[in-house]
Each structure stands twice: as structure tokens, then as C-alpha cells.
Protein backbone atom coordinates (compact mmCIF):
# COMPACT_ATOMS: atom_id res chain seq x y z
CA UNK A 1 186.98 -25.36 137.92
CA UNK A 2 185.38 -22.09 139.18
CA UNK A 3 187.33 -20.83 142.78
CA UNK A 4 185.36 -18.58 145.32
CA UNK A 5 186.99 -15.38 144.43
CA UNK A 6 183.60 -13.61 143.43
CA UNK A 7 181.37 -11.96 146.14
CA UNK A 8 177.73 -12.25 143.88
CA UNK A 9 176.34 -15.29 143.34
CA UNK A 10 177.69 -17.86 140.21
CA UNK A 11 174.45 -18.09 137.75
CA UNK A 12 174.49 -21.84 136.41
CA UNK A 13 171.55 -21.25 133.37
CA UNK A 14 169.99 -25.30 132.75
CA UNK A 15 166.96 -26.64 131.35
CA UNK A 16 167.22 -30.00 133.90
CA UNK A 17 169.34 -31.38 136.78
CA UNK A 18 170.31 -34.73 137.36
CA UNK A 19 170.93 -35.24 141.19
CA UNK A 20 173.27 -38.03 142.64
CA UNK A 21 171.35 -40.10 145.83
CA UNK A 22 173.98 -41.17 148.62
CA UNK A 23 176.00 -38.03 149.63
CA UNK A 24 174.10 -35.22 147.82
CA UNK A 25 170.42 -36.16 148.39
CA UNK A 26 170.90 -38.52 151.18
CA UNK A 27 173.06 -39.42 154.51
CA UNK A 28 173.28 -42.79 154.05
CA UNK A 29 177.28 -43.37 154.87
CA UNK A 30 176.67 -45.23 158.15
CA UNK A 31 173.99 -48.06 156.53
CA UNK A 32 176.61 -48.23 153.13
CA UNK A 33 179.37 -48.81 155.03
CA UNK A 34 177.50 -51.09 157.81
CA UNK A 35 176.32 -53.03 155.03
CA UNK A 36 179.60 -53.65 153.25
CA UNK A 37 181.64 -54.07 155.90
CA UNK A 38 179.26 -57.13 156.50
CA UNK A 39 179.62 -58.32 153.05
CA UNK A 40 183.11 -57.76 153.01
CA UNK A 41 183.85 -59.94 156.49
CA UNK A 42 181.17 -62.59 155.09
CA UNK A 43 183.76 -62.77 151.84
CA UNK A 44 186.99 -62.81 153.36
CA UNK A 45 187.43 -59.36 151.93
CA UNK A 46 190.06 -56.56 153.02
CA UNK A 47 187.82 -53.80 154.73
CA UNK A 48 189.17 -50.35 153.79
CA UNK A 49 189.50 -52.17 149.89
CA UNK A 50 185.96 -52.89 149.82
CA UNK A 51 184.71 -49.33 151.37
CA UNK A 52 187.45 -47.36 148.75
CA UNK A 53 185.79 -49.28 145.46
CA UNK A 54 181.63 -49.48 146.26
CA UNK A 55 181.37 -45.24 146.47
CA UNK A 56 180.66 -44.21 143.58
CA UNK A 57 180.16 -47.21 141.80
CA UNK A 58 177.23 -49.96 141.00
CA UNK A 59 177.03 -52.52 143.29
CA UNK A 60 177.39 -55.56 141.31
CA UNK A 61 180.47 -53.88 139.36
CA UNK A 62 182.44 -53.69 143.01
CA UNK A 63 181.53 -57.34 143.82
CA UNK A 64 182.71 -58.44 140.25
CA UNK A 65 185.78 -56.55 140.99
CA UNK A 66 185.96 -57.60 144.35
CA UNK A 67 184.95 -61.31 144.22
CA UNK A 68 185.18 -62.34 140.33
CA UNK A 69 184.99 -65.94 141.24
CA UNK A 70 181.26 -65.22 143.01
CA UNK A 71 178.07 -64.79 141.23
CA UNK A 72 177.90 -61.49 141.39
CA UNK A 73 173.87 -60.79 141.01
CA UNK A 74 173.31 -63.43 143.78
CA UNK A 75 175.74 -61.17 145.89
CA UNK A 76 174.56 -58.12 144.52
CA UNK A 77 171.02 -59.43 146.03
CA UNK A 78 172.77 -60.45 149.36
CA UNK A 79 173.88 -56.54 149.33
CA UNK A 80 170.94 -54.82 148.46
CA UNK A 81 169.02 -56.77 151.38
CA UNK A 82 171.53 -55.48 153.67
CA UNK A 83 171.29 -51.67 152.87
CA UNK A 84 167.41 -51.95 152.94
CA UNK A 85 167.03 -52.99 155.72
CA UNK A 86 169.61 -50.94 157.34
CA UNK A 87 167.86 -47.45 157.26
CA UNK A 88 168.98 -46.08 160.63
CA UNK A 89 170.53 -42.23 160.29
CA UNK A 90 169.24 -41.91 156.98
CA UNK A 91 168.19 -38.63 156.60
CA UNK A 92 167.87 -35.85 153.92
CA UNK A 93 171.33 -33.60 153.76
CA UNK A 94 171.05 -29.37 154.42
CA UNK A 95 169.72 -27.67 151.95
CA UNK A 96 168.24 -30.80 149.72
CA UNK A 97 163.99 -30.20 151.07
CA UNK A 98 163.94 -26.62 149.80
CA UNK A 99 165.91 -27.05 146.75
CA UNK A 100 163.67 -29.50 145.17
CA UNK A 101 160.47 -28.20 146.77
CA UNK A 102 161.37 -25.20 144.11
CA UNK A 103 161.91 -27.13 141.31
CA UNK A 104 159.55 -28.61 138.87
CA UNK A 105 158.58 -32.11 139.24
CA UNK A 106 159.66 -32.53 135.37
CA UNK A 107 162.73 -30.84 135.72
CA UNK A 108 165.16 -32.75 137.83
CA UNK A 109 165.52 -36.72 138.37
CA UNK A 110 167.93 -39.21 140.08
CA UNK A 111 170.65 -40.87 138.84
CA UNK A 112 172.15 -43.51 140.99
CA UNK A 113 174.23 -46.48 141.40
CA UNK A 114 171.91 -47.60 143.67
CA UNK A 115 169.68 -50.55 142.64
CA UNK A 116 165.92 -49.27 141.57
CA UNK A 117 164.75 -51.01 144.92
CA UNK A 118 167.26 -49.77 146.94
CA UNK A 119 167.11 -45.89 145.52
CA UNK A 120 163.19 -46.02 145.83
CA UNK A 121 163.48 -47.75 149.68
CA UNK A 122 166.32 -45.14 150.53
CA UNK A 123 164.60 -41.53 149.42
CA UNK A 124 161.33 -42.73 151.13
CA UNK A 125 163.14 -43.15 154.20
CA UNK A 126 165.21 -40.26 153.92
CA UNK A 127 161.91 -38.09 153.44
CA UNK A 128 163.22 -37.10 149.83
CA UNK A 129 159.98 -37.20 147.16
CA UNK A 130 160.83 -40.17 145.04
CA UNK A 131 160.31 -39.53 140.96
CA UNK A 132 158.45 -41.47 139.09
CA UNK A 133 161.38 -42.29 136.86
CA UNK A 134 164.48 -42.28 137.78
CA UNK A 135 168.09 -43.94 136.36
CA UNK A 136 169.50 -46.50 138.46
CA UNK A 137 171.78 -49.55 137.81
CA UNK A 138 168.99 -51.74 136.74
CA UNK A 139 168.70 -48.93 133.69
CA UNK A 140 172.56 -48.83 132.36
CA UNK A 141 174.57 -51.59 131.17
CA UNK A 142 177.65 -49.22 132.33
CA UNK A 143 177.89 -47.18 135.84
CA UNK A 144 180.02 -44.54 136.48
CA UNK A 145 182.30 -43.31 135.98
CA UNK A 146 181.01 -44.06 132.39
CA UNK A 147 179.05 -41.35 131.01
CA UNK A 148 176.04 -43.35 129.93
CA UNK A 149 174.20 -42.93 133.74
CA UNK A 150 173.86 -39.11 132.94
CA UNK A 151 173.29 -39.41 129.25
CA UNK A 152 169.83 -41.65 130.25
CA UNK A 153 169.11 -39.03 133.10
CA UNK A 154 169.21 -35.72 130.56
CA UNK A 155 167.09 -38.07 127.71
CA UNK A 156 164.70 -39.41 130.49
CA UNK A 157 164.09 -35.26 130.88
CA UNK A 158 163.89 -35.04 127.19
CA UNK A 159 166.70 -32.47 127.63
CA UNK A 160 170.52 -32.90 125.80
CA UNK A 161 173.03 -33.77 127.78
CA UNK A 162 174.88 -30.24 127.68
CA UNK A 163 171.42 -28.90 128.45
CA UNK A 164 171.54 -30.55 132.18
CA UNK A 165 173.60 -29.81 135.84
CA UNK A 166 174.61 -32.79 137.57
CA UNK A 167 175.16 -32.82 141.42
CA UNK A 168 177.57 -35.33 142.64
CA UNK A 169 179.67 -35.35 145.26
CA UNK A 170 182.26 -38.45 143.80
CA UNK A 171 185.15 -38.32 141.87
CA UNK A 172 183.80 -41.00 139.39
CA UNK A 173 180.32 -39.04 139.35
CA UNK A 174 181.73 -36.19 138.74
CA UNK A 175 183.44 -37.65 136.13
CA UNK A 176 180.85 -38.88 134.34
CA UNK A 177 178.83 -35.98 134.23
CA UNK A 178 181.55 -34.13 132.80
CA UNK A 179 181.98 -37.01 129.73
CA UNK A 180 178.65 -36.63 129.42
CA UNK A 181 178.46 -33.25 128.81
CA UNK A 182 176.80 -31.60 131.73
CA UNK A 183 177.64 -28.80 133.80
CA UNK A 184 179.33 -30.47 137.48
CA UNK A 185 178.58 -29.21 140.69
CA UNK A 186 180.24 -31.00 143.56
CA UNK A 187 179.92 -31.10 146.91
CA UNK A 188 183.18 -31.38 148.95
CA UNK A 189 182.14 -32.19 152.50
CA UNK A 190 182.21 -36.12 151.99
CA UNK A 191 185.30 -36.18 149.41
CA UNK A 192 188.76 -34.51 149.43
CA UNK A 193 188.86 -31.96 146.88
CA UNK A 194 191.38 -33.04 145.20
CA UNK A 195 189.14 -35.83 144.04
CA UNK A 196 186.84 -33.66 141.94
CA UNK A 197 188.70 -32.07 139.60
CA UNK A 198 186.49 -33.06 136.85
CA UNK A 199 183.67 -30.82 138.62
CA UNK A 200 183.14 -27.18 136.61
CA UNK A 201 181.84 -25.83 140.47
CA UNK A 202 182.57 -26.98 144.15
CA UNK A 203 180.45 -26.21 146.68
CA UNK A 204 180.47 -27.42 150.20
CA UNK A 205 176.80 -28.37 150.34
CA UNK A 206 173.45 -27.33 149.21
CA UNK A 207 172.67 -24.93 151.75
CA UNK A 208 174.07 -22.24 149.17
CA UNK A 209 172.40 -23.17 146.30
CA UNK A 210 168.90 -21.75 145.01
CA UNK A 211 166.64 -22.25 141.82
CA UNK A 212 164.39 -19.93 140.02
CA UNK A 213 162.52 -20.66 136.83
CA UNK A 214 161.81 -18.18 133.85
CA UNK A 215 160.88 -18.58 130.23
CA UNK A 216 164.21 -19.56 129.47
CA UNK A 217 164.73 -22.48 132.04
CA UNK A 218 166.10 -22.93 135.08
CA UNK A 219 168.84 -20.66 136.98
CA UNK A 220 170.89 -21.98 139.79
CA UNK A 221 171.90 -19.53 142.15
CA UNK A 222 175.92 -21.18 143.83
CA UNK A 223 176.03 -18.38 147.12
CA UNK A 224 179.34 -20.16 148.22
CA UNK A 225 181.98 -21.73 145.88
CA UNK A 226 184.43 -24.01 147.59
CA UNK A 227 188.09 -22.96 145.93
CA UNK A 228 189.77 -25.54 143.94
């Protein structure tokens, strides 16, 4: 993992990125938690358990593991209607508007553990442009921290895997860009650092970050590396 020692910009060369949603694109904390925390008191369900094992991971994997003895896509429904309709605070995080407004539409997607109706609902409301593909849980058999998330995202580019950045801002994202064979860059303001050591580049948010394109992709500028 890179530390901050350097005073010129890190140059991350890529011919796509594959952006995280909740805690890189979007503030959504307050309406994930809200809406677990109902779930969790409608199941009989130990509050700080259920909040530590839904971030980062698909929805009806953290019921499963939660609840096995429940049908988990009739709770996974009973979820997703609670974090649609709970949009208050969301709101696109610094630096995420002029980052993608200078990136090709063809070069960068989503890849969430958000439902497809959820992710869509969510960037809408948080102002973020929504792609016309994207990779959510209704596209992968297995979420992160399995690889397979990122491996759709960089074919759904028509890129290779090793070809791609990821942005997450989890330790099991992080994770599974790294399996995948992506370049990591994770932002530490939402998650101890500690917790993303599989990350190749930390960065606090994506105030610092900037994107140029030339004949030979895509070159992220990092301004400000976090120090691992």
C-alpha cells in the first residue's frame, strides 16, 4: 500500500473504473442504518451485529447470515422497501460531481451490493448520473468480498480486470477488487484504516483525485495519499 511520503501527485494509468455506491459515490449511512436497525428490531436481532455484517455486503447474504431460518428474498424485499423509501441526507460525497463529469460515459460504471432498484432509486436521489448498466446484486451469484462483482464491472466495460481502478471505501470491497485484479483506491473517512489493507492507495476522499484522458487511456491524478 502506497504511504503519502511523495509531494507530486501518484499517476494511477487505467483504461476503466469501477466505482463502489454507498460511501464513495453516495452518503447514504443515516437511511442504511435507519433501515436496518428497523429490520433488525422487527427480527429480534442484536443491533451493532446487524450494522457490523450489511456494509459491504449484499443484502440478502446478511439476512441469510443473520436470520437463516427466514426467507431471505421475502426479507431482502422487506429491506429494500425500507432504504427506498428512506432517502433523507442522501447526497453526493466531495469531490464525486466533478470526477465523473470528466470521465467518459463508457469508461466508468457501478458496482454495488445494492439491489438494481435500490442502486438506480439511490444515485437519482443523490444527484449522481445513473449508467445505463451497472453491476448490482441482482447480476452476481456471489457479493463481495468475492471477486466476481468487479470481474462483471471490468467485462461490462469490455476492459480486463487488471485493466480497471476500483474505488471502495470497505474492507470486503477492497478486497475484492484486489482478487480481482484491479488497482484499489480507498477512501478512509468512513472505515478505520486498518481495515483496508488490501487497498494498493488510500485516500481520504475524492476531493484529491482528478482524471485526464489521452490516447493511451485514462490517468488518475491521487493529490493526497492517506499513509498506511
Amino acid at each position: 500500500m502506497a504511504s503519502s511520503n511523495s509531494s507530486s501527485p501518484i499517476r494511477v494509468r487505467c483504461q476503466g473504473i469501477l466505482f463502489d455506491m454507498d460511501g464513495i459515490l453516495i452518503s447514504s449511512l443515516g437511511s442504511v442504518e435507519r433501515s436496518w436497525t428497523r429490520w433488525a428490531e422487527m427480527r429480534g436481532i442484536d443491533l451493532a451485529l446487524a450494522l457490523q455484517t450489511t456494509h459491504g455486503r449484499r443484502a440478502i447474504e446478511t439476512v441469510a447470515l443473520l436470520r437463516p431460518d427466514l426467507d431471505s428474498e421475502a426479507e431482502l424485499k422487506i429491506v429494500e422497501d425500507f432504504e427506498i423509501a428512506d432517502n433523507e441526507g442522501l447526497k453526493a460525497l466531495p469531490g464525486v460531481c466533478d470526477l465523473l463529469r470528466s470521465l467518459p460515459a463508457d469508461r466508468w460504471t457501478v458496482v454495488t451490493s445494492a439491489t438494481e432498484k435500490l442502486a438506480r432509486a439511490r444515485l437519482a436521489d443523490g444527484g449522481i448520473p445513473v449508467p445505463t448498466r451497472l453491476v448490482t446484486a441482482n447480476q452476481v451469484t456471489r457479493g463481495k468480498p468475492h471477486p466476481e462483482p468487479f470481474v462483471a464491472g471490468a467485462a461490462l466495460l469490455g476492459f480486463k480486470p487488471q485493466e480497471c481502478v476500483v474505488f471502495e471505501d470497505s474492507a470486503s470491497g477492497a478486497v475484492a477488487g484486489r482478487d480481482a485484479g484491479c488497482t484499489v483506491i480507498a477512501t478512509t473517512f468512513s472505515h478505520p484504516v486498518e481495515s483496508l489493507d488490501a487497498a494498493h492507495y488510500l485516500v481520504e476522499d475524492l476531493t484529491g483525485v482528478t482524471a485526464e484522458q489521452d490516447e493511451g487511456g485514462i490517468v488518475l491524478r491521487l493529490a493526497t495519499l492517506v499513509a498506511s
